[in-house]
N, C-alpha and C. Protein backbone atom coordinates (compact mmCIF):
# COMPACT_ATOMS: atom_id res chain seq x y z
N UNK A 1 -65.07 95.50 -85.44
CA UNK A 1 -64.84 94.19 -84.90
C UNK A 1 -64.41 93.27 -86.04
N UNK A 2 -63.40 92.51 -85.69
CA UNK A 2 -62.86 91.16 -86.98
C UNK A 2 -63.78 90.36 -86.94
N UNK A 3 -63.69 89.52 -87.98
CA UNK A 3 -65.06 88.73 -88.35
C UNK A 3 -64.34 87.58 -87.38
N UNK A 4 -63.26 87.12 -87.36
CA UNK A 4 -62.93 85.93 -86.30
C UNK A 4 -63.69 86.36 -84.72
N UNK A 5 -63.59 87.73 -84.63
CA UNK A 5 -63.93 87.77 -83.23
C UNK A 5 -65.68 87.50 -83.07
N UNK A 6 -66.51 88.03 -84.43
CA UNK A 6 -67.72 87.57 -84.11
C UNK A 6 -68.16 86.45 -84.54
N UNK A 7 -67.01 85.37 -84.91
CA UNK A 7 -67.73 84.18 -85.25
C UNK A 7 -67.52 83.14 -83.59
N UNK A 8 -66.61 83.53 -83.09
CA UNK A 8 -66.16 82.92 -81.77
C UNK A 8 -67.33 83.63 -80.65
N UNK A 9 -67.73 84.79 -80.92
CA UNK A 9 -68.82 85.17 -80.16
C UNK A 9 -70.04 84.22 -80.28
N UNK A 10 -70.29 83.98 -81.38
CA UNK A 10 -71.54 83.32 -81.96
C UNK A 10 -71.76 82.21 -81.93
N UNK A 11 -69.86 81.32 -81.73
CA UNK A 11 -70.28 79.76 -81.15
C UNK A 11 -69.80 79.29 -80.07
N UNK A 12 -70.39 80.33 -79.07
CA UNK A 12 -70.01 80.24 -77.60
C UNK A 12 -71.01 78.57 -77.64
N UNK A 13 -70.79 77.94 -75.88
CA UNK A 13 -71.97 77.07 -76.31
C UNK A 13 -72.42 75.99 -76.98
N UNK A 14 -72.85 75.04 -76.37
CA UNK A 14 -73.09 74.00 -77.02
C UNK A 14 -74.80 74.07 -78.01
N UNK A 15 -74.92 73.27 -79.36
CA UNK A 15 -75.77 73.09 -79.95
C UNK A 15 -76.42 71.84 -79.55
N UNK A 16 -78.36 72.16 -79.82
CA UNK A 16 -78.99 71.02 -79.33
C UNK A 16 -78.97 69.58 -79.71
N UNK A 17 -78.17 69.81 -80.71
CA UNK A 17 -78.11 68.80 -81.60
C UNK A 17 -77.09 67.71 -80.31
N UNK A 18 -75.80 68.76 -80.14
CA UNK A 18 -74.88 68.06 -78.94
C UNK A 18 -75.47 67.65 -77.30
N UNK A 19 -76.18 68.63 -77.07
CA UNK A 19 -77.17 68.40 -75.85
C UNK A 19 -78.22 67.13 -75.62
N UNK A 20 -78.43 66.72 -77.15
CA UNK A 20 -79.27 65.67 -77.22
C UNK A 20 -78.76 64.35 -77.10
N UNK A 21 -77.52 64.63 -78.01
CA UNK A 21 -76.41 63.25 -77.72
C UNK A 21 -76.18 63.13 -76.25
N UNK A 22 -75.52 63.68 -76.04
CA UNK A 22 -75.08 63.93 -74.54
C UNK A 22 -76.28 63.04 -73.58
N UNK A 23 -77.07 63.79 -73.63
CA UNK A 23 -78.60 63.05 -72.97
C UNK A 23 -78.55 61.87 -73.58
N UNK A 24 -79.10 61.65 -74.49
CA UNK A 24 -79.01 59.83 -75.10
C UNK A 24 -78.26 58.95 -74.51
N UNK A 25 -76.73 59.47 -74.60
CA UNK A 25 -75.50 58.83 -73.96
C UNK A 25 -75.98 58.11 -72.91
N UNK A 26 -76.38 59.69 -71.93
CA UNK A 26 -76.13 59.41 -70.62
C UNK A 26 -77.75 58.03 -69.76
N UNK A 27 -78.72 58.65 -70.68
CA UNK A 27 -79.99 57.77 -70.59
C UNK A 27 -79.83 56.18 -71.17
N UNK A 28 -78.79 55.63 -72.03
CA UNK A 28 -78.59 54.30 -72.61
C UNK A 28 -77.67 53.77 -71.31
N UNK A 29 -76.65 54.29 -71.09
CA UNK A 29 -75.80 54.14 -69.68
C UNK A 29 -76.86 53.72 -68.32
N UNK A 30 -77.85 54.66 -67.94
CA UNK A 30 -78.22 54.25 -67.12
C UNK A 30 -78.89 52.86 -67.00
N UNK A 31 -79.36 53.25 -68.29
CA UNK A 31 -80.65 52.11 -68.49
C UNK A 31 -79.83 50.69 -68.86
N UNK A 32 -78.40 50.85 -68.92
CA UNK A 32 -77.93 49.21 -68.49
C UNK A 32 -77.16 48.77 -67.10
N UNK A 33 -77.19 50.39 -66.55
CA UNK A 33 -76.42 50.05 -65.56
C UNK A 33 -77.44 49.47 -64.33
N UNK A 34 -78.54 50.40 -64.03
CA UNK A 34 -79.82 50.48 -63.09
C UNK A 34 -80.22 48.77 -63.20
N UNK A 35 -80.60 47.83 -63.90
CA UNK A 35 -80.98 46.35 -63.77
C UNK A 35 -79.70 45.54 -63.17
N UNK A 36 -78.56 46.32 -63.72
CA UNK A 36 -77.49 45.38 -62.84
C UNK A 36 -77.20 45.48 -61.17
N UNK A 37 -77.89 46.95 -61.13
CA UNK A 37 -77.63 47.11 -59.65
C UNK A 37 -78.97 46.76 -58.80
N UNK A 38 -79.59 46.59 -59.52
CA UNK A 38 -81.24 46.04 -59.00
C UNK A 38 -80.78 44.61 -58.44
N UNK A 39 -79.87 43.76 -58.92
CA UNK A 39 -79.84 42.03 -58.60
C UNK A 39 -78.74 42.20 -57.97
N UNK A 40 -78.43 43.01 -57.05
CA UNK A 40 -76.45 42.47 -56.90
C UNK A 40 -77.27 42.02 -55.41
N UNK A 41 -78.59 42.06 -54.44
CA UNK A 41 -78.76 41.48 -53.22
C UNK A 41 -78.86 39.30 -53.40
N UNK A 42 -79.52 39.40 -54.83
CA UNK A 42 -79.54 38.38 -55.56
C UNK A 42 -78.28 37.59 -55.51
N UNK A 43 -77.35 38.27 -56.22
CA UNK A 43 -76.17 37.29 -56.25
C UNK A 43 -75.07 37.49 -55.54
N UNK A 44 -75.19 38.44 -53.89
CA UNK A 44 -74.56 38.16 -53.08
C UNK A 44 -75.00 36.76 -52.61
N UNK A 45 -76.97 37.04 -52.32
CA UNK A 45 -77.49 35.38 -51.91
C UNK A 45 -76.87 34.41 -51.98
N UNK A 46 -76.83 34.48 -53.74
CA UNK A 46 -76.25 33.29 -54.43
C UNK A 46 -74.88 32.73 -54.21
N UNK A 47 -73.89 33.63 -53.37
CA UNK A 47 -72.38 33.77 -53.64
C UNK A 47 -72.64 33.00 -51.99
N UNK A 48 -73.39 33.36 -51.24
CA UNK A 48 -73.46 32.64 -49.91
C UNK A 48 -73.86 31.08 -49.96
N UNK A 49 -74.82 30.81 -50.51
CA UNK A 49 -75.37 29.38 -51.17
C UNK A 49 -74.17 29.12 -51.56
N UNK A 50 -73.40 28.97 -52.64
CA UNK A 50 -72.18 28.27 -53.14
C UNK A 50 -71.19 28.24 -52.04
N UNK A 51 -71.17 29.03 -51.31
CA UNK A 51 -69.77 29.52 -50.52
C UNK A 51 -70.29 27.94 -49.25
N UNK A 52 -71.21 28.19 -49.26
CA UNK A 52 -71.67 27.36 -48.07
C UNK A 52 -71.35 25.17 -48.82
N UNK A 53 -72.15 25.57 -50.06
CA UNK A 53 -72.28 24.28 -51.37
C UNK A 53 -70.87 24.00 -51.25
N UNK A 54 -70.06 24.56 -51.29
CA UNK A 54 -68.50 24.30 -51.68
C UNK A 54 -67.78 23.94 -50.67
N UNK A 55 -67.92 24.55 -49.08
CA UNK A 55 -67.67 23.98 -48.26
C UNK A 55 -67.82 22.42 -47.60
N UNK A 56 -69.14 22.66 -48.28
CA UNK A 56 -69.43 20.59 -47.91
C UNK A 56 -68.92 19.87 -49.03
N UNK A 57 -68.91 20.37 -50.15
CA UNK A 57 -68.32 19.41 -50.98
C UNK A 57 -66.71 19.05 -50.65
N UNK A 58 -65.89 20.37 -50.15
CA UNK A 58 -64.74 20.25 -49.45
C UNK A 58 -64.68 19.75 -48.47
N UNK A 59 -65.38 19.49 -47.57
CA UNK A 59 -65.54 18.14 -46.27
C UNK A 59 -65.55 16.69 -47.04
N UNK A 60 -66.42 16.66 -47.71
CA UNK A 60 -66.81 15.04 -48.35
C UNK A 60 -65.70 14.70 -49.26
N UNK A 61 -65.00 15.11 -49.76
CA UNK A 61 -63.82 15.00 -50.59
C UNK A 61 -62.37 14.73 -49.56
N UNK A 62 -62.70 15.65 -48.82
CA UNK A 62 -61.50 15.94 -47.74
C UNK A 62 -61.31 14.07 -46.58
N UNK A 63 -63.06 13.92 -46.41
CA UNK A 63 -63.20 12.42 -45.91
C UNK A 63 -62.33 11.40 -46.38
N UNK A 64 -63.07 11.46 -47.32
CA UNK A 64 -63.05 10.22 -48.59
C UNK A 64 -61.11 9.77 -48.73
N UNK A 65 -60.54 11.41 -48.79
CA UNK A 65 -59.23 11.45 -49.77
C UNK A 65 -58.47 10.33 -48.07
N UNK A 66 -58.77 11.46 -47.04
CA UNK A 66 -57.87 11.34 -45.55
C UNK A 66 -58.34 9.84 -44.71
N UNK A 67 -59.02 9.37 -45.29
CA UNK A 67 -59.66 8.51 -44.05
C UNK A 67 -60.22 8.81 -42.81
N UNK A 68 -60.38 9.73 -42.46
CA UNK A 68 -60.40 10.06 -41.75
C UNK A 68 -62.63 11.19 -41.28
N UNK A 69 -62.87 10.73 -40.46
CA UNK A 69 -64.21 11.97 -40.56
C UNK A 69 -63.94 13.46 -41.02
N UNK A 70 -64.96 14.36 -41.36
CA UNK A 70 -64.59 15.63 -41.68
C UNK A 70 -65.94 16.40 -41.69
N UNK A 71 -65.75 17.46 -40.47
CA UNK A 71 -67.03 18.19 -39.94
C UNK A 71 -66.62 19.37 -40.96
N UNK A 72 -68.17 20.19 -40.63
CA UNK A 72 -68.60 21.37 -41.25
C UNK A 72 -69.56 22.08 -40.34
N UNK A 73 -68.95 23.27 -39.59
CA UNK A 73 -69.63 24.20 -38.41
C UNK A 73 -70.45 25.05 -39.37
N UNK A 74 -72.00 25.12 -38.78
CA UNK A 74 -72.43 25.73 -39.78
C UNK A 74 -72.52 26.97 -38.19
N UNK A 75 -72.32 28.25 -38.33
CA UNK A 75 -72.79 29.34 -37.03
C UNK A 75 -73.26 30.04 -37.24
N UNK A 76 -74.83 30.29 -36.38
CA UNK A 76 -75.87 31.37 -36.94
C UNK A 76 -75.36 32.74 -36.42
N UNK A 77 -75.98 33.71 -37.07
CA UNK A 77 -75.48 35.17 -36.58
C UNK A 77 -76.72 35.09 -35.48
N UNK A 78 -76.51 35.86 -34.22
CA UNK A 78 -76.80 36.79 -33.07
C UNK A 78 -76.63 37.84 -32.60
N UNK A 79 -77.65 38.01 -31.80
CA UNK A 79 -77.99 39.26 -31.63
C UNK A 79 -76.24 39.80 -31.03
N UNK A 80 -75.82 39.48 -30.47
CA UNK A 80 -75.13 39.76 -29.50
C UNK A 80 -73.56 39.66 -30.01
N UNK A 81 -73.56 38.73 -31.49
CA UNK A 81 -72.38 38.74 -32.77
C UNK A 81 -72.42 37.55 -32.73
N UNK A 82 -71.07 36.89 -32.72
CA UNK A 82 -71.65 35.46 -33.10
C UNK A 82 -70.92 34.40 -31.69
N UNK A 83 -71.12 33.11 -31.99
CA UNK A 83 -71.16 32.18 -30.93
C UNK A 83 -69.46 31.96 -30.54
N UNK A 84 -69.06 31.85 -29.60
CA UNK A 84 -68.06 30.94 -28.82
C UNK A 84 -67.78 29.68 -29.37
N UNK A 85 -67.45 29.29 -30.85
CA UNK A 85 -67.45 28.02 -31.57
C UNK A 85 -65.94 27.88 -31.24
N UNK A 86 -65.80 26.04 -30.96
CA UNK A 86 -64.50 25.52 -31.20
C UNK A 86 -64.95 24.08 -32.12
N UNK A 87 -64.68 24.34 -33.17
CA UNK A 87 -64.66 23.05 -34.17
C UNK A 87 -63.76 21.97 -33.71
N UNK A 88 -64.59 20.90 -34.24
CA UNK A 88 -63.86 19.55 -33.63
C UNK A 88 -62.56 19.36 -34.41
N UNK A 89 -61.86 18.33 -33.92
CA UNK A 89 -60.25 18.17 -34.25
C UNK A 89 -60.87 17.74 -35.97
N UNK A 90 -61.58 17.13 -36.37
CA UNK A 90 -61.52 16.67 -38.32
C UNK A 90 -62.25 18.00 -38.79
N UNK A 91 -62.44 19.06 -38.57
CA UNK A 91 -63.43 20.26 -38.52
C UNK A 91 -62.43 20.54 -40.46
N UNK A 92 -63.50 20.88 -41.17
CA UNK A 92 -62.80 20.72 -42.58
C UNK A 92 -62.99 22.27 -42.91
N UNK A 93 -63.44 23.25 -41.73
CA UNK A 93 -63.88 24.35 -41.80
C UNK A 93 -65.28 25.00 -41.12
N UNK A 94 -65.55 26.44 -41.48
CA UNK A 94 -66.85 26.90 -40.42
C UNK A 94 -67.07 27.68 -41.36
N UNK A 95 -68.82 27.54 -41.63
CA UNK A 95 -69.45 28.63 -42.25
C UNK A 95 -70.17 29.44 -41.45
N UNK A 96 -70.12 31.13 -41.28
CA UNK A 96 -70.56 31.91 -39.85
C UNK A 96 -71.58 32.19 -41.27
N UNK A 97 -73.21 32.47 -40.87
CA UNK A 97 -73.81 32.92 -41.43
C UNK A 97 -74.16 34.39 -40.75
N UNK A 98 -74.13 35.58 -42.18
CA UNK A 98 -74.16 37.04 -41.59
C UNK A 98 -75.60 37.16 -42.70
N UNK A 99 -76.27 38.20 -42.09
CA UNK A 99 -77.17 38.52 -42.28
C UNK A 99 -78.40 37.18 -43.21
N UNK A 100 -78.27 36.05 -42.79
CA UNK A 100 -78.86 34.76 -43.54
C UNK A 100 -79.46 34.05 -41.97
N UNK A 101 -80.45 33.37 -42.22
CA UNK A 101 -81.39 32.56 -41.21
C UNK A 101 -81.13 31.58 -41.77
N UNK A 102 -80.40 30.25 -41.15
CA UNK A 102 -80.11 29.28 -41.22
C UNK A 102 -81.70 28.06 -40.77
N UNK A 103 -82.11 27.34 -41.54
CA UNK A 103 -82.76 26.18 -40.53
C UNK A 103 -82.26 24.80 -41.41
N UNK A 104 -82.67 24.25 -40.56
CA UNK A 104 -82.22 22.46 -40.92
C UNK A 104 -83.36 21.56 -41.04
N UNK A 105 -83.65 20.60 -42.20
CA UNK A 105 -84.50 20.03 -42.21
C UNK A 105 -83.62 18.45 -41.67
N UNK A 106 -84.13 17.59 -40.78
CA UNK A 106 -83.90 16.13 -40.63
C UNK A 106 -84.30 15.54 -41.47
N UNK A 107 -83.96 14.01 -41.57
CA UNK A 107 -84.01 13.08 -42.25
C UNK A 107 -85.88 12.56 -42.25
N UNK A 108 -86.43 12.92 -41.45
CA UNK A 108 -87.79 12.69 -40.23
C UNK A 108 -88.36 13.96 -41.17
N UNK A 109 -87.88 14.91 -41.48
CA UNK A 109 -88.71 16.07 -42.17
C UNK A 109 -88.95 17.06 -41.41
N UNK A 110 -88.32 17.17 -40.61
CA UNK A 110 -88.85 17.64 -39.20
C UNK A 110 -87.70 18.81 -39.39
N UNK A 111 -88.55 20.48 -39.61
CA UNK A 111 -87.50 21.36 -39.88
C UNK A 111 -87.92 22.49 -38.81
N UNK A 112 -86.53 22.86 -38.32
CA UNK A 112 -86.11 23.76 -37.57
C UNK A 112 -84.95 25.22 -37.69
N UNK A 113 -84.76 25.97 -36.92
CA UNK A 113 -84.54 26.79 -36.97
C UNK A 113 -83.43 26.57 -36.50
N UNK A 114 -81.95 27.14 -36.86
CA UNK A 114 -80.14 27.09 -36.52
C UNK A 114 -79.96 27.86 -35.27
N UNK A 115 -80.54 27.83 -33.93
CA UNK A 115 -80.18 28.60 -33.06
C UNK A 115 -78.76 28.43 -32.43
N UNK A 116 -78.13 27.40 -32.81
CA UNK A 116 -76.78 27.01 -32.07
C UNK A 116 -76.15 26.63 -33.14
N UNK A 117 -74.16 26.49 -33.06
CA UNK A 117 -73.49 25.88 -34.09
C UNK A 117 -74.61 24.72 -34.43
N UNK A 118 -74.53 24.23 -35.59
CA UNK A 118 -75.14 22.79 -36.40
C UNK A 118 -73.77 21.98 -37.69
N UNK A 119 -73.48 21.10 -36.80
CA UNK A 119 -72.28 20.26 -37.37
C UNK A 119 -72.77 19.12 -38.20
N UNK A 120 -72.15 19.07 -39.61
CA UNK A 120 -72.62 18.29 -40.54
C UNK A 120 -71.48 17.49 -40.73
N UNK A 121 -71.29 16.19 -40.64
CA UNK A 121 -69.76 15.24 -40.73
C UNK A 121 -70.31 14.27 -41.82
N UNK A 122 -68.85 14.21 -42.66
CA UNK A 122 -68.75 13.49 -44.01
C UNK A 122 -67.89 12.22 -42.79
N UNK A 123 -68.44 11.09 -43.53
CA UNK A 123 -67.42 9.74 -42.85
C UNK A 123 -66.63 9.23 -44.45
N UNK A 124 -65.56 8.41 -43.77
CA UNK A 124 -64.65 8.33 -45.25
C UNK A 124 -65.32 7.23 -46.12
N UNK A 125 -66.65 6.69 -45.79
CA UNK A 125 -67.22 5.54 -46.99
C UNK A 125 -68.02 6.65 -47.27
N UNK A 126 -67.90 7.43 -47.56
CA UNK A 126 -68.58 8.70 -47.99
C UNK A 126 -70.42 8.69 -47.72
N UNK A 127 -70.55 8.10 -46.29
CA UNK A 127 -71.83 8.71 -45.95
C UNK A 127 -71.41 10.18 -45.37
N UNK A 128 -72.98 10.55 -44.58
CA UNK A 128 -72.83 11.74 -43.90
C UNK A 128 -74.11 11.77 -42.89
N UNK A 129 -73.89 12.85 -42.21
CA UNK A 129 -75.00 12.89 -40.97
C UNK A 129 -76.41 13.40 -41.70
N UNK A 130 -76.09 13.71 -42.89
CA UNK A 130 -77.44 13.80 -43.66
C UNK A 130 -78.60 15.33 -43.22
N UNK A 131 -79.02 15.38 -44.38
CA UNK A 131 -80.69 16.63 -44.13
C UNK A 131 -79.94 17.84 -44.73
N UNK A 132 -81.55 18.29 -44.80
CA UNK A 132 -81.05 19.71 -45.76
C UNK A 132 -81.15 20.80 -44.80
N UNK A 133 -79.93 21.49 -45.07
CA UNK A 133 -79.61 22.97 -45.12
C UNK A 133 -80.11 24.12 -45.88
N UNK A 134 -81.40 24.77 -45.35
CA UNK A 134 -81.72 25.99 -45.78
C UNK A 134 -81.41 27.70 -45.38
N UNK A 135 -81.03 28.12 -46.16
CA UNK A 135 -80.54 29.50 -46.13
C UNK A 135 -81.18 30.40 -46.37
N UNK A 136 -81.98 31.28 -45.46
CA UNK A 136 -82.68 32.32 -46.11
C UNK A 136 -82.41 33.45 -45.67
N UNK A 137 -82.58 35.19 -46.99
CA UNK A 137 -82.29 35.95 -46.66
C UNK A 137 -83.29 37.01 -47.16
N UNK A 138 -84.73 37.81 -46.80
CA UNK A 138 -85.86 38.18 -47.10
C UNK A 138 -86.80 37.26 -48.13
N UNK A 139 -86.72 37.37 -49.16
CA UNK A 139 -87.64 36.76 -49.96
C UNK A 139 -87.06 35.54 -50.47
N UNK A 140 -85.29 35.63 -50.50
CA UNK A 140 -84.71 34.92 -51.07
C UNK A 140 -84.68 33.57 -50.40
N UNK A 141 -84.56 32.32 -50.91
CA UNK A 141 -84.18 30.98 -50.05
C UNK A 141 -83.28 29.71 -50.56
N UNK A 142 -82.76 29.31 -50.13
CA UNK A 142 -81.75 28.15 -51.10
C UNK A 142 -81.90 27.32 -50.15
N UNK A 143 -81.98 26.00 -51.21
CA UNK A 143 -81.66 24.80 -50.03
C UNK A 143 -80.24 23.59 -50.09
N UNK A 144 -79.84 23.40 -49.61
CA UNK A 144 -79.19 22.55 -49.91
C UNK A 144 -79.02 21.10 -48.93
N UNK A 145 -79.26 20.06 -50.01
CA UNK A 145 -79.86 18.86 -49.87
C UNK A 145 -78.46 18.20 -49.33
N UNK A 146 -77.88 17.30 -48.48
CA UNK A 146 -76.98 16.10 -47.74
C UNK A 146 -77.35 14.79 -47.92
N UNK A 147 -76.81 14.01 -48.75
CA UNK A 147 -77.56 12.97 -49.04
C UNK A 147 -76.80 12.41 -48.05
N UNK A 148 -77.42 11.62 -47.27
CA UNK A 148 -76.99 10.83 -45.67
C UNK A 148 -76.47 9.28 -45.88
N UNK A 149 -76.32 8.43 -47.47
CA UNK A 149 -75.77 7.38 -48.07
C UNK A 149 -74.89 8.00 -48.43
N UNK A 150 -74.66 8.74 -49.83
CA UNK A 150 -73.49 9.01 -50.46
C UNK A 150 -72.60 10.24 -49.86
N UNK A 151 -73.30 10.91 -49.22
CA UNK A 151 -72.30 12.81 -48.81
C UNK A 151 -72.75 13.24 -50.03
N UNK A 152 -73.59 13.14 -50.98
CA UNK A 152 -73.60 14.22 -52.19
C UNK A 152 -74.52 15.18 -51.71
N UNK A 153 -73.70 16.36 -52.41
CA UNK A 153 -74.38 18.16 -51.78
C UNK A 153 -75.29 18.43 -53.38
N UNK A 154 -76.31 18.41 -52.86
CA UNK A 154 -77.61 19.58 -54.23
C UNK A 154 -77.70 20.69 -53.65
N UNK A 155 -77.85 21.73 -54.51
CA UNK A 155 -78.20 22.78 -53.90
C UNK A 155 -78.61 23.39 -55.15
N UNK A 156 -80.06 24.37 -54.60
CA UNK A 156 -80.97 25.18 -55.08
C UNK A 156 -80.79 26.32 -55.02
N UNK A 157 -80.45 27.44 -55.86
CA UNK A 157 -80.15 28.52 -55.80
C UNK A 157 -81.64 29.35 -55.94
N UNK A 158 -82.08 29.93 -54.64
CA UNK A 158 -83.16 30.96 -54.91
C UNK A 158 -84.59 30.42 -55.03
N UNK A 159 -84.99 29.59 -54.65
CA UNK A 159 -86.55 28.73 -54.20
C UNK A 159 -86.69 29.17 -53.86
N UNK A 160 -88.40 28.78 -53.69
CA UNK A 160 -89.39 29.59 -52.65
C UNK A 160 -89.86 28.53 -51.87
N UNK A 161 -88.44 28.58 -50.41
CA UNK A 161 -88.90 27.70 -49.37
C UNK A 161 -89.50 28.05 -48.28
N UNK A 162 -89.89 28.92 -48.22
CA UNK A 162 -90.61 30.07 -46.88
C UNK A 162 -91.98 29.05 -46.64
């Protein structure tokens, strides 16, 4: 036998030395990937809160600029899919909430649950129909505040309003 042929015999195969890397690699990879996929229910939440935050700020702007009023359909999900909504003629848009429990707090404090469209209107001296909008989705909750003088939107990303 040639000595080439028994040295190619002999380093069939990987060494542990390579087996160990390999493993390391693959164990540092996980271990940054696994926490990012732990929060992505988190900052879908969060992407709904803004999506919703941004819509009213786009009504109250939309008022102010047009003269004109400017609604915001908020529509809860049902059992049955969602509602038969026709937004009013200044309608500045519709937020359909999917898999999120909508309730509304009044001006009175007096908070309830979104069983039907709930229309929020910016007027062009930049009041609004006012009260907060809470969004919740298991543990998660956001609120977002309507100031009923100015139209200014706060919003809380991820409280514990339960």
């Amino acid at each position: 036998m040639p000595i080439s042929a028994a040295n190619s015999a002999r380093n069939r195969g990987f060494t542990l030395l390579e087996v160990l890397l390999v493993l390391a690699i693959v164990g540092l990879a996980g271990a940054l990937l696994v926490p990012r996929l732990g929060g992505l229910d988190g900052r879908g939440f969060n992407v709904e809160v803004r999506s919703a935050a941004n819509l009213l700020n786009h009504a109250r702007r939309n008022a102010v600029v047009t003269g004109n009023p400017a609604t915001v359909g908020f529509v809860p999900e049902t059992e049955d899919g969602e509602f038969d909504y026709n937004p009013p003629i200044f309608s500045a848009g519709v937020y359909n909430a999917r898999n999120i429990e909508l309730q509304f707090q009044d001006s009175t404090g007096m908070r309830e649950p979104v069983l039907e469209p709930l229309e929020i209107t910016f007027f062009p001296e930049g009041g609004s129909t006012g009260g907060a909008l809470l969004l919740l989705r298991g543990e998660l909750g956001a609120r977002i505040e309507i100031d009923p003088f100015t139209g200014r939107i706060y919003a809380n990303e991820q409280e514990s309003i339960r």
